[in-house]
Protein backbone atom coordinates (compact mmCIF):
# COMPACT_ATOMS: atom_id res chain seq x y z
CA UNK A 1 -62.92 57.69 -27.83
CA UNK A 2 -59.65 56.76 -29.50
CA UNK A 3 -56.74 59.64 -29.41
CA UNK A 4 -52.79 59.30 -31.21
CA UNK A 5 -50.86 59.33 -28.07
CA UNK A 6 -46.75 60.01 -28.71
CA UNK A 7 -44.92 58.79 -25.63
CA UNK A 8 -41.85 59.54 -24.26
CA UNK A 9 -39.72 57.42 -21.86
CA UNK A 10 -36.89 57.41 -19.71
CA UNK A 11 -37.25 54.79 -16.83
CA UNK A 12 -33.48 55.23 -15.52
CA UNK A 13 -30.53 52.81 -15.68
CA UNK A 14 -32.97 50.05 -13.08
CA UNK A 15 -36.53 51.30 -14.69
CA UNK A 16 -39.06 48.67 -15.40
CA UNK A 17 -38.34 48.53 -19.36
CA UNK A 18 -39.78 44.60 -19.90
CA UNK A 19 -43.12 45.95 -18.07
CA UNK A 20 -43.31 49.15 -20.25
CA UNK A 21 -42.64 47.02 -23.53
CA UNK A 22 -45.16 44.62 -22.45
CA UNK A 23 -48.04 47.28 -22.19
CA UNK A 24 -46.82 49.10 -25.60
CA UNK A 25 -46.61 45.87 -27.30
CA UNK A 26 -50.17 45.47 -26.31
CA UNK A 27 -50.98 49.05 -27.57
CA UNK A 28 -50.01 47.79 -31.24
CA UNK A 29 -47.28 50.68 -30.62
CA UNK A 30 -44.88 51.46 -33.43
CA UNK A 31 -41.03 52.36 -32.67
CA UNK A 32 -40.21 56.03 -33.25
CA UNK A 33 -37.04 56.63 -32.55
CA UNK A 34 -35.21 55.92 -29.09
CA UNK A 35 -37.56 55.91 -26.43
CA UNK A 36 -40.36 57.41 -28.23
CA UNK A 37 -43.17 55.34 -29.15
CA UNK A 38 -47.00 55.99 -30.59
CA UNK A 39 -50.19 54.13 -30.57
CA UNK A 40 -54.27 54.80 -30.38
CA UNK A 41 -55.22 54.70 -27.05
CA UNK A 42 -58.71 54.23 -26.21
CA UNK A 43 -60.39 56.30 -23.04
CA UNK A 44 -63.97 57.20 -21.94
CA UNK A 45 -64.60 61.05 -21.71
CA UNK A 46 -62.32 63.90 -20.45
CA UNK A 47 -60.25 61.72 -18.96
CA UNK A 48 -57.41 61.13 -21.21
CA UNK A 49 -54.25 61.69 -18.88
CA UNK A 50 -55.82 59.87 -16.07
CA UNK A 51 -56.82 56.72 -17.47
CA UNK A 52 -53.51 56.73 -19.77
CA UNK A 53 -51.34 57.12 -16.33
CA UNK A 54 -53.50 54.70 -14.81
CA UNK A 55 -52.94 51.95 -17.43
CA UNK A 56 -49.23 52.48 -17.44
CA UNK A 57 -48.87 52.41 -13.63
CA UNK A 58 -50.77 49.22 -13.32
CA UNK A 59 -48.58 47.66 -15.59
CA UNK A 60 -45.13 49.62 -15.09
CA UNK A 61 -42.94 49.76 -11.67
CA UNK A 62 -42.16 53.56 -11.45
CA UNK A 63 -40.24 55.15 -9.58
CA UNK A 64 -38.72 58.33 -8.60
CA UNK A 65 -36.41 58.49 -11.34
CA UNK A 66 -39.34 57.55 -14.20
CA UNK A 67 -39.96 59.79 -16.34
CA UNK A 68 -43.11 59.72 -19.22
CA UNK A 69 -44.04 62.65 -21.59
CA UNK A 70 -46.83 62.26 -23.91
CA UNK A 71 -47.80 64.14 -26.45
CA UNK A 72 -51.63 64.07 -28.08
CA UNK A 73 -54.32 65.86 -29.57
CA UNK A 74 -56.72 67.97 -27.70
CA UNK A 75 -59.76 69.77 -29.60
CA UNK A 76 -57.60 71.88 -32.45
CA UNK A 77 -54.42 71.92 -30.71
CA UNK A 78 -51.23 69.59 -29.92
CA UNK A 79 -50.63 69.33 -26.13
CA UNK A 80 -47.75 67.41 -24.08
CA UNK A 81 -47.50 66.95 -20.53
CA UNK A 82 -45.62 64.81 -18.30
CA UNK A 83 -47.66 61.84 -17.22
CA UNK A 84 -45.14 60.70 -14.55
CA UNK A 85 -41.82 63.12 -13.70
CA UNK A 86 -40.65 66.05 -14.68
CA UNK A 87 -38.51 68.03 -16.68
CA UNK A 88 -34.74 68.09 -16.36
CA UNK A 89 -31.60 70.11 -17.08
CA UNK A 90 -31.12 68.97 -21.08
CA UNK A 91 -27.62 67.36 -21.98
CA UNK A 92 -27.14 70.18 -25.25
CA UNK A 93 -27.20 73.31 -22.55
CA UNK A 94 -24.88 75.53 -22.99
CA UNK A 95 -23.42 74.10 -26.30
CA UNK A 96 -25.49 77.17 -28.31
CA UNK A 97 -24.54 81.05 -28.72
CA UNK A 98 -27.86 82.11 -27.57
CA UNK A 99 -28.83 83.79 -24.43
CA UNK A 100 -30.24 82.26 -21.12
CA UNK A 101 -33.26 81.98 -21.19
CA UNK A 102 -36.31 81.55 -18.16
CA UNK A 103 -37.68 77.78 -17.74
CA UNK A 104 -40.69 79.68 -16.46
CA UNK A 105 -41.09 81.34 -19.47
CA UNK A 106 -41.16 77.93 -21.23
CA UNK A 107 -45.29 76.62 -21.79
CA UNK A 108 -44.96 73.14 -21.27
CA UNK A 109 -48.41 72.39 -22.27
CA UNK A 110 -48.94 73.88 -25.52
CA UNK A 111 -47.41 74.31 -28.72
């Protein structure tokens, strides 16, 4: 099963970069913008996040400071997830004239 994966990086000032650009380059990945990059990924069954974080581990050095989000399609929806890390304060908080808001109340799986 093939599946449009949209991935997301941010290895740290150290991170692995040369091993990540190796494995995209053999994805047939195209650029989208800085540090975002697509490609078809092929997988067997239900298994999409596993054998994606699989590949990428056994061809990336992670560490704790990695970070991967992809996003991709499941049945009639858009999901994203983090694949390796997690999310992080954003640079642009507190720059708006909104109102707090909850991270909890944030769904980081669908959209």
């Amino acid at each position: 099963m093939k599946k449009l994966i949209w991935l997301s990086f941010d290895l740290g000032v150290r991170g692995d970069y040369e091993g990540l650009y190796a494995w995209l380059d053999d994805q047939n990945a195209k650029e989208c913008g800085s540090s975002v990059a697509c490609f078809w990924f092929s997988h067997d069954g239900e298994a999409l996040c596993e054998s994606l974080k699989a590949e990428i581990e056994d061809a990336v050095a992670l560490d704790k400071r990695s970070r991967i989000y992809i996003v991709y399609p499941k049945k009639k929806n858009i999901r994203g997830r983090f694949l390796v890390g997690r999310r992080k304060s954003a640079p642009w908080v507190g720059y708006g004239l909104h109102e707090e808001y909850d991270e909890a109340d944030v769904d980081d799986h669908a959209f």
